[in-house]
Protein backbone atom coordinates (compact mmCIF):
# COMPACT_ATOMS: atom_id res chain seq x y z
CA UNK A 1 18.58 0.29 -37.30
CA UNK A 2 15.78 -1.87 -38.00
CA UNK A 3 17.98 -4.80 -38.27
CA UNK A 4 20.07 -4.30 -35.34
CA UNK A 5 16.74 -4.57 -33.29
CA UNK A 6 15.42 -7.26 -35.11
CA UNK A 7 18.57 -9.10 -34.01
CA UNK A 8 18.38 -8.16 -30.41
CA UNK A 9 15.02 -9.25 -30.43
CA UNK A 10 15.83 -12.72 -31.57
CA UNK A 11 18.70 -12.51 -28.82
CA UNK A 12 15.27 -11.90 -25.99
CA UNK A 13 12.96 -14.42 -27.82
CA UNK A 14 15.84 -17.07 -27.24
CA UNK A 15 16.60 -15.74 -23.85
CA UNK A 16 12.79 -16.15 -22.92
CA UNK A 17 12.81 -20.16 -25.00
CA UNK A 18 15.56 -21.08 -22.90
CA UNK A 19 13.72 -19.65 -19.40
CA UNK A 20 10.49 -21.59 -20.24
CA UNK A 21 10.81 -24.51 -22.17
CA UNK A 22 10.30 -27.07 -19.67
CA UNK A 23 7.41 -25.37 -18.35
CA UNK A 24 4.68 -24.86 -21.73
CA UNK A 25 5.21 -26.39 -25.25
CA UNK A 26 5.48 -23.42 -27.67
CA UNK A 27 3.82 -23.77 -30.75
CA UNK A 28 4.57 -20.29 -32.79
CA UNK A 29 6.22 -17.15 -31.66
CA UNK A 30 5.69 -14.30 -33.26
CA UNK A 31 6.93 -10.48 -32.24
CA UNK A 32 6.75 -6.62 -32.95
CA UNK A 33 9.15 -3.85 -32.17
CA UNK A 34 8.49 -4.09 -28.06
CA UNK A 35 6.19 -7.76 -27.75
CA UNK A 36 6.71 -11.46 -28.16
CA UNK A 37 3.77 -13.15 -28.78
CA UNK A 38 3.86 -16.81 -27.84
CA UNK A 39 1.19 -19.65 -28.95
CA UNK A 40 1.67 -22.82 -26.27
CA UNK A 41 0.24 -25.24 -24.19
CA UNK A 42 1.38 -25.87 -20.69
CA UNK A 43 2.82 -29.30 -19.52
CA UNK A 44 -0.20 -30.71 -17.66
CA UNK A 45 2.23 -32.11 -14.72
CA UNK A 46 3.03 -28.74 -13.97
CA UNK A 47 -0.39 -26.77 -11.96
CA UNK A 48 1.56 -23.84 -10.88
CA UNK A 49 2.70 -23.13 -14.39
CA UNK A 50 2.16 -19.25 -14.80
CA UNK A 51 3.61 -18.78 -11.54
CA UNK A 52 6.84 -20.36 -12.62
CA UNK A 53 7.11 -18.80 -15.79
CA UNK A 54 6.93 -15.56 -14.34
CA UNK A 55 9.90 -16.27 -11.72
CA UNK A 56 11.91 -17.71 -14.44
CA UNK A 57 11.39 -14.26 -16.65
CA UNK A 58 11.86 -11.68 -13.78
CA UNK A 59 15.31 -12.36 -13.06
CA UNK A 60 15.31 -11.54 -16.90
CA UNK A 61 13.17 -8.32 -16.70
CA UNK A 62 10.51 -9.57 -18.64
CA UNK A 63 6.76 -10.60 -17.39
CA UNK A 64 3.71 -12.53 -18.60
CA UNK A 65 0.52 -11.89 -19.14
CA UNK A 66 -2.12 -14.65 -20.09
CA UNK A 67 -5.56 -14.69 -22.19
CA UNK A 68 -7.53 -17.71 -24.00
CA UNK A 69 -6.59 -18.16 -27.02
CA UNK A 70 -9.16 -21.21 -28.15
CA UNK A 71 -12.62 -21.89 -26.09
CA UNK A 72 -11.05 -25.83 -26.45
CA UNK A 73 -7.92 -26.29 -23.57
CA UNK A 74 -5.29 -26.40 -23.31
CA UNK A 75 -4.25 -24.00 -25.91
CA UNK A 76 -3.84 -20.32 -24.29
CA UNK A 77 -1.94 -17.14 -25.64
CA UNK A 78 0.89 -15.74 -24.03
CA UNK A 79 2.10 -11.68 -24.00
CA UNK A 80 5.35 -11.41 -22.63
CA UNK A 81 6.42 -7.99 -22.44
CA UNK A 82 10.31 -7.04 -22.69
CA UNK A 83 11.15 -4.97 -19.89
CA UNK A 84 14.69 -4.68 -20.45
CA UNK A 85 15.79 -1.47 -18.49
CA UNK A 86 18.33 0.63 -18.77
CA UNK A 87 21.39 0.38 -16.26
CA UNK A 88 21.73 3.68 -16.42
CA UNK A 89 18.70 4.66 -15.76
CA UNK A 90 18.52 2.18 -12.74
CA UNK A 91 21.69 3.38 -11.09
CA UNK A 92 20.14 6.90 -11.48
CA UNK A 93 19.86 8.66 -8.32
CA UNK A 94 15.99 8.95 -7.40
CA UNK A 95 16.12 13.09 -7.43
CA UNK A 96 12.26 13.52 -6.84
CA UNK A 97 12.05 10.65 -4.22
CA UNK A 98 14.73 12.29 -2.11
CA UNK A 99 13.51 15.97 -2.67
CA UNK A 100 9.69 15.12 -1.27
CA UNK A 101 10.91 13.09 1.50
CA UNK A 102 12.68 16.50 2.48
CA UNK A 103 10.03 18.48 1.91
CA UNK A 104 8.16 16.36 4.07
CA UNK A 105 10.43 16.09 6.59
CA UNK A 106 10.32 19.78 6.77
CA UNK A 107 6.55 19.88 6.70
CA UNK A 108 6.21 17.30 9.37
CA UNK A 109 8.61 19.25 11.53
CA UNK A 110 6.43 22.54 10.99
CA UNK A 111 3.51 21.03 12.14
CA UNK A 112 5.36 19.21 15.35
CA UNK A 113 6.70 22.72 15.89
CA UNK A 114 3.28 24.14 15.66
CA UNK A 115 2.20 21.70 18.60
CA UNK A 116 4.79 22.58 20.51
CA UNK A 117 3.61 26.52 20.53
CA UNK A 118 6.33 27.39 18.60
CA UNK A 119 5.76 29.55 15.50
CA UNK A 120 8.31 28.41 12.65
CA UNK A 121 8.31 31.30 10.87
CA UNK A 122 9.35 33.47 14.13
CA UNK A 123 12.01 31.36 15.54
CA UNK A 124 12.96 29.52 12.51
CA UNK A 125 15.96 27.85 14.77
CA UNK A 126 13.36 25.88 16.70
CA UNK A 127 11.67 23.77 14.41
CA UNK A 128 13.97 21.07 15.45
CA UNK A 129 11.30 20.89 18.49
CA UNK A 130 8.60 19.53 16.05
CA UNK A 131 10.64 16.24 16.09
CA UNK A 132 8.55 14.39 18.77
CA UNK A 133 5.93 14.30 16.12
CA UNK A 134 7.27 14.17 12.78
CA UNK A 135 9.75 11.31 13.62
CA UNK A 136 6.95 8.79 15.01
CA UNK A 137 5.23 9.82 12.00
CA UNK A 138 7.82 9.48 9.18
CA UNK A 139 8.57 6.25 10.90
CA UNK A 140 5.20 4.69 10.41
CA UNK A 141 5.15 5.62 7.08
CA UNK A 142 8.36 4.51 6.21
CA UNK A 143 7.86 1.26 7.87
CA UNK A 144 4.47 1.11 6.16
CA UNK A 145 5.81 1.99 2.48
CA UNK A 146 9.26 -0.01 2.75
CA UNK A 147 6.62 -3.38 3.88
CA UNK A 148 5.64 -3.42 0.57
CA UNK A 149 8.70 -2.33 -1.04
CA UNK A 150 10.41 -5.33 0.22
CA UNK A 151 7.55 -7.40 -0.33
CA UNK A 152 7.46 -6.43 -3.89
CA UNK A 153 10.73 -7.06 -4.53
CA UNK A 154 10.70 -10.33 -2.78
CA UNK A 155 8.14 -11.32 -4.88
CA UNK A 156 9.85 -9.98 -8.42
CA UNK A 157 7.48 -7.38 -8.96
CA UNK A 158 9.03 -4.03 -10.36
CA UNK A 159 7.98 -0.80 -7.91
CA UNK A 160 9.34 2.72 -7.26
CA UNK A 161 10.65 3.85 -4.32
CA UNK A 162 8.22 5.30 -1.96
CA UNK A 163 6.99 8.95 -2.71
CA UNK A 164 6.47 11.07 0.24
CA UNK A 165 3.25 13.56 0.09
CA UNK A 166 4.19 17.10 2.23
CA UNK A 167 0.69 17.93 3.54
CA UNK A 168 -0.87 21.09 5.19
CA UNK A 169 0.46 21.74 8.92
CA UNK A 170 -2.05 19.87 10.92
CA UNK A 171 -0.16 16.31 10.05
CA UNK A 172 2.24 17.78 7.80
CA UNK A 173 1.70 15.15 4.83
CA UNK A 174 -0.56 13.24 2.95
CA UNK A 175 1.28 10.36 3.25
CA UNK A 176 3.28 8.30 1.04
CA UNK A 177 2.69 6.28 -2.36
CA UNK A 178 4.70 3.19 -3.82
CA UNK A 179 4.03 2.91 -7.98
CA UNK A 180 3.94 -0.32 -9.14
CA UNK A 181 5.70 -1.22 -12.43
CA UNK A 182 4.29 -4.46 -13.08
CA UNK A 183 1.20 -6.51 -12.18
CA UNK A 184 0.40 -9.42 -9.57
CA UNK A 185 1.75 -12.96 -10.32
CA UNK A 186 -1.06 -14.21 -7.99
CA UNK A 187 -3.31 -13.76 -5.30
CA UNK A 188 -0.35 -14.79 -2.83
CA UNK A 189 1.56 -12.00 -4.11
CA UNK A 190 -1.29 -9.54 -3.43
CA UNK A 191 -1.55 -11.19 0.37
CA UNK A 192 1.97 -10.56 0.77
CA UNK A 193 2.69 -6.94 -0.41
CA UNK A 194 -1.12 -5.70 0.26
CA UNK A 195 -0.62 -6.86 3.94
CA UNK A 196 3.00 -6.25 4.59
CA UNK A 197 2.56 -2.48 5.17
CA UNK A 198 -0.49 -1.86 7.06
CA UNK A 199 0.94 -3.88 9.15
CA UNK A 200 4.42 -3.12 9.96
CA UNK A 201 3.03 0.70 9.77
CA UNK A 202 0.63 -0.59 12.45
CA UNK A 203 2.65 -1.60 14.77
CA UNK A 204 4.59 1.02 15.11
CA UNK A 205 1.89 3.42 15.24
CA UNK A 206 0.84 1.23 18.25
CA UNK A 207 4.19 2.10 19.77
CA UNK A 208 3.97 5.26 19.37
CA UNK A 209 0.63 5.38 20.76
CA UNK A 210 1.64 3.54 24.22
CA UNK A 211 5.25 5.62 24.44
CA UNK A 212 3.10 8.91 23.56
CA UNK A 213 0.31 8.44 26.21
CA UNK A 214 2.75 8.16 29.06
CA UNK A 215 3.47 11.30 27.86
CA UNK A 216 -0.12 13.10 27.74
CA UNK A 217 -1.54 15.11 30.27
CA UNK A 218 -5.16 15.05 31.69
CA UNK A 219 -6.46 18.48 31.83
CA UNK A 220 -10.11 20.32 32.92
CA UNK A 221 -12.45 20.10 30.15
CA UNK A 222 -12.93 23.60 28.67
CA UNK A 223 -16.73 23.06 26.61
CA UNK A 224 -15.93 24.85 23.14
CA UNK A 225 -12.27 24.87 22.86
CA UNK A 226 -10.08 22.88 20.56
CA UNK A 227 -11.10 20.24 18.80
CA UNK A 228 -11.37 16.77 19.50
CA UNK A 229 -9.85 13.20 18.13
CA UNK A 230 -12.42 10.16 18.01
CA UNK A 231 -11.01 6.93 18.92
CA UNK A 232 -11.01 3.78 17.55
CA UNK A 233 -10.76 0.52 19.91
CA UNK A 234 -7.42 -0.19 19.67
CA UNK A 235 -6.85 3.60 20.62
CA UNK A 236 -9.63 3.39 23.68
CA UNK A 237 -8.04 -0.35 24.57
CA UNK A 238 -4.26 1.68 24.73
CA UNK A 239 -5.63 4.64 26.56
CA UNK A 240 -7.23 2.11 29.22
CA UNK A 241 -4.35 0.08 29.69
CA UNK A 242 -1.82 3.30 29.75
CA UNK A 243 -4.13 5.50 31.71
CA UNK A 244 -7.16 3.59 32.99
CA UNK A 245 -10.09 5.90 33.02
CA UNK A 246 -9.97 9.66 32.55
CA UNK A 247 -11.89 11.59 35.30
CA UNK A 248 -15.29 12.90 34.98
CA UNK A 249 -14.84 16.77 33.13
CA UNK A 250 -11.33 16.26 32.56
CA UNK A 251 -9.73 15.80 28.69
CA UNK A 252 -6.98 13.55 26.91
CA UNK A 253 -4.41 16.12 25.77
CA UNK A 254 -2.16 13.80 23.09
CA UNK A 255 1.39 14.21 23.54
CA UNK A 256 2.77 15.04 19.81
CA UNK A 257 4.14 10.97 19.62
CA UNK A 258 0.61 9.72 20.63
CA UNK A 259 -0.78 12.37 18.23
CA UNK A 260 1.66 10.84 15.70
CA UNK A 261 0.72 7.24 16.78
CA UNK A 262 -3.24 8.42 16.36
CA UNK A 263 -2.41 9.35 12.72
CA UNK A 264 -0.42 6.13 11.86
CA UNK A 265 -3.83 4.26 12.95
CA UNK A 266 -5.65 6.57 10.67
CA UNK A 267 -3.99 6.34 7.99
CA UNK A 268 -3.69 2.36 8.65
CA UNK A 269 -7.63 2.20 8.69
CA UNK A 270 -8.03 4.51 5.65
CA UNK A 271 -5.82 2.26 3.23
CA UNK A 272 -7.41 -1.06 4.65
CA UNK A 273 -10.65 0.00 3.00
CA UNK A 274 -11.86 -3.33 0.68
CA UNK A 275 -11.56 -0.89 -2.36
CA UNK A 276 -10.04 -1.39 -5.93
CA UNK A 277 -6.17 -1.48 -5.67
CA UNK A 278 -5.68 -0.02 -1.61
CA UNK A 279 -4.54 -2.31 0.56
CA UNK A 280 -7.90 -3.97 1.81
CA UNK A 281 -8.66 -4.35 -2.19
CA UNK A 282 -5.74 -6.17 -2.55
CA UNK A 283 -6.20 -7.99 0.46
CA UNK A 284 -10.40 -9.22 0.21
CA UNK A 285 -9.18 -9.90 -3.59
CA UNK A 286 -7.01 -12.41 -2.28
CA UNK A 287 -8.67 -13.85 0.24
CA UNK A 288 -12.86 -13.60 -1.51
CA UNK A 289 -11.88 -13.59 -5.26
CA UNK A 290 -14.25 -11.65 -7.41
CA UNK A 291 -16.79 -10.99 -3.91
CA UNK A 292 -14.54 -8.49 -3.71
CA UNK A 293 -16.62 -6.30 -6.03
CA UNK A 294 -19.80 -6.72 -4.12
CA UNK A 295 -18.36 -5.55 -1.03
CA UNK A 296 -16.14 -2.92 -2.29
CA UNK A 297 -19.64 -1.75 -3.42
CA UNK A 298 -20.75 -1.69 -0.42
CA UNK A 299 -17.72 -0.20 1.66
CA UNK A 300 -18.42 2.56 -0.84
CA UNK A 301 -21.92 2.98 -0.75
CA UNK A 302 -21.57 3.23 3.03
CA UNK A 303 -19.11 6.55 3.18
CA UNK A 304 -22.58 8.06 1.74
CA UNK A 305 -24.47 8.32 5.23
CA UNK A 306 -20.76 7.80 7.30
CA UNK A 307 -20.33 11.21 5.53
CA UNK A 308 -23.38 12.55 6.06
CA UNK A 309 -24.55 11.66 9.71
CA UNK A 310 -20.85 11.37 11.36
CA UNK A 311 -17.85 13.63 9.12
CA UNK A 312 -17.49 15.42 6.25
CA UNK A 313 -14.01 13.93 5.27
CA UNK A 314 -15.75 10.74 4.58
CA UNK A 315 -16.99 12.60 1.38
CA UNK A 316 -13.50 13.54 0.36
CA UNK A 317 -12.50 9.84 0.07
CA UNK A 318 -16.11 8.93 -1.83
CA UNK A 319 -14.54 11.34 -4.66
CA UNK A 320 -11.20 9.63 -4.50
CA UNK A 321 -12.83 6.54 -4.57
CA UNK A 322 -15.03 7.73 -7.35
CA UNK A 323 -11.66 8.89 -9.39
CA UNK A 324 -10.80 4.60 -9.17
CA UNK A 325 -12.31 1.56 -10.03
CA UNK A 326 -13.89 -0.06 -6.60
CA UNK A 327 -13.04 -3.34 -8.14
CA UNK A 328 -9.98 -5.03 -7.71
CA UNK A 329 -8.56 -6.55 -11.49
CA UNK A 330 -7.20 -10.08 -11.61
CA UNK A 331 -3.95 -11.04 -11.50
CA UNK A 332 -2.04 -13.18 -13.94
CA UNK A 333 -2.70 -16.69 -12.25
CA UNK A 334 -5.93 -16.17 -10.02
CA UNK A 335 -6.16 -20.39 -10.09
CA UNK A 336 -2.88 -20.58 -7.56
CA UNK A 337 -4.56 -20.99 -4.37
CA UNK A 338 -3.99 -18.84 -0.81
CA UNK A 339 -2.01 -21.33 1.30
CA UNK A 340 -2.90 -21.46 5.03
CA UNK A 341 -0.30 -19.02 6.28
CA UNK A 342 -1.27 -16.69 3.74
CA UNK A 343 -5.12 -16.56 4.73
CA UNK A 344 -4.01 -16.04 8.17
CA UNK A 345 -2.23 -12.86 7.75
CA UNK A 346 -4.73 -11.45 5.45
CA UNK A 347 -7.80 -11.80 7.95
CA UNK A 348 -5.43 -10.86 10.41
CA UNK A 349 -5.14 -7.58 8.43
CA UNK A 350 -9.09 -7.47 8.05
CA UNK A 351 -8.99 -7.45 11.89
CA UNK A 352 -6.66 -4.51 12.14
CA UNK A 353 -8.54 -2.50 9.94
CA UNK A 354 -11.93 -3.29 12.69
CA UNK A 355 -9.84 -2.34 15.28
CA UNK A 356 -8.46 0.59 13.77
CA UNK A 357 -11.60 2.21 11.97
CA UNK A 358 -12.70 5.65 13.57
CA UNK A 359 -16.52 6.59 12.83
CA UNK A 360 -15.71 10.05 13.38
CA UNK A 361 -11.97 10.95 13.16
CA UNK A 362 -12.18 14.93 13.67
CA UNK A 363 -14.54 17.11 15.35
């Protein structure tokens, strides 16, 4: 048995030689049962070098991770993990991906239903009614998830499909969650998938927001009853430019697509924090290097007296925050720098999360 994988092994190690040769002068290689361990220098007319040799072992299903070997250049030490998978097991139908996207199509559609006056468990027939709010919402999410599924893939990093989060009835989910299977190339890469969903999810939230408010009504203010949304300024720039000003003792009431659009730019604002691996972590990583740290720090140190002073909930994501690191970790080839394009979108993202962040979401 032992033999057979040796010899596969051997088969990998000369796949990877052939991938990389041109690219680093390797010295020794060495291996175990699951790693290849690879002495080498790098060409020096090649500056992009880990980049390449990690787009020349995707395709392969293998990546690279890098560490000094020497404190004297240019001698570094390569681990190149074999990732072969099995074809099987990626042709396998994604059971638990598909069953919680149901479930939270259901749960979305119980809470729509629930805005709509209609009590699910009475007229089970009419949850189909609930639609005007769970499919604006599944949308954004989708839209938000699939931006970085593409972008992942794209950019030969291994992820799941998205996992939808059923939630409680007031949105009906928690959201959604991509796992990633291997790590960053580059900061580019972490522009490119960190930005790509907040903001395709964004825009479509913003969508929903201007179709939705056409759809709200203006009603007498009733002191005491209900409960009521706070706005960020992309939300109070859409409600002026839908609906101008709303009368003196007279109330927004959210039509279940702007509710859903409200949510989306929630949600967008919430995973835009500059903390560990969300979004905005991946994003001020990119864009500020290891300053990311110092104001991850601070982004967290401030949900203290947001918490405190303005809404409770800001607690709830201090604890989640608390459960991570607040520091971003460095990808394989921090050197490679941001190229123009790609510092554009990112503080375009940084602007989105400004326009989007809500003091005091619920009250």
């Amino acid at each position: 048995m032992w033999q057979k994988r040796r010899s596969e092994l051997q088969n990998q190690i000369r796949m990877v030689r052939d991938a990389i040769y041109d690219i680093i002068e390797i010295q020794t290689i060495t291996y175990s049962r699951k790693d290849i361990f690879l002495k080498a220098s790098p060409y020096p007319q090649i500056v992009d070098w880990k980049e390449r040799m990690n787009q020349r072992l995707s395709p392969l299903g293998y990546y690279a991770e890098f560490g000094p070997l020497d404190t004297s250049p240019p001698y570094l030490f390569f681990l190149v993990h074999i990732r072969k998978e099995n074809k099987r097991a990626e042709n396998k139908i994604p059971w638990t991906n598909i069953i919680l996207f149901a479930l939270t199509v259901i749960t979305t559609l119980v809470a729509g239903a629930l805005m709509e006056q209609i009590n699910p468990l009475s007229h089970p027939l009419l949850i189909y009614k609930g639609a005007t709010f769970a499919i604006p919402l599944l949308l954004i999410l989708l839209f938000h998830e699939f931006g970085h599924y593409v972008e992942s893939r794209k950019s030969g990093i291994k992820v799941s499909l998205p996992y939808f989060i059923p939630g409680p009835p007031l949105l009906g989910t928690f959201g959604a969650v991509i796992r990633s299977k291997s790590p960053f190339k580059n900061r580019r890469d972490l522009v490119d998938v960190g930005a790509a969903g907040p903001i395709a999810g964004f825009v479509v939230a913003v969508i929903a927001v201007v179709v939705g408010l056409s759809h709200s009504q203006v009603v007498p203010e009733i002191p005491g009853e209900g409960f009521t949304l706070g706005e960020s300024l992309i939300f109070k720039l859409l409600s002026w430019v839908v609906l101008k000003n709303t009368p003196q003792g007279h109330t927004l009431v959210l039509s279940p697509i702007a509710f859903a659009g409200w949510a989306g730019i929630l949600v967008t604002m919430l995973n835009l924090l500059p903390i560990g691996q969300l979004d905005g972590g991946h994003i001020v990583y990119a864009l500020l290097g290891k300053a990311q740290r110092k104001i991850a720090l601070l982004a967290t140190l401030a949900l203290i007296p947001l918490g405190y002073f303005l809404w409770f909930g800001w607690y709830v994501w201090l604890v989640l925050v608390l459960l991570i690191k607040i520091s971003h970790p460095p990808t394989l080839n921090d050197e490679l720098p941001l190229d123009p394009k790609r510092k554009v979108i990112g503080w375009l993202a940084m602007v989105i999360f400004v326009l989007s962040f809500t003091p005091v979401p619920l009250k």
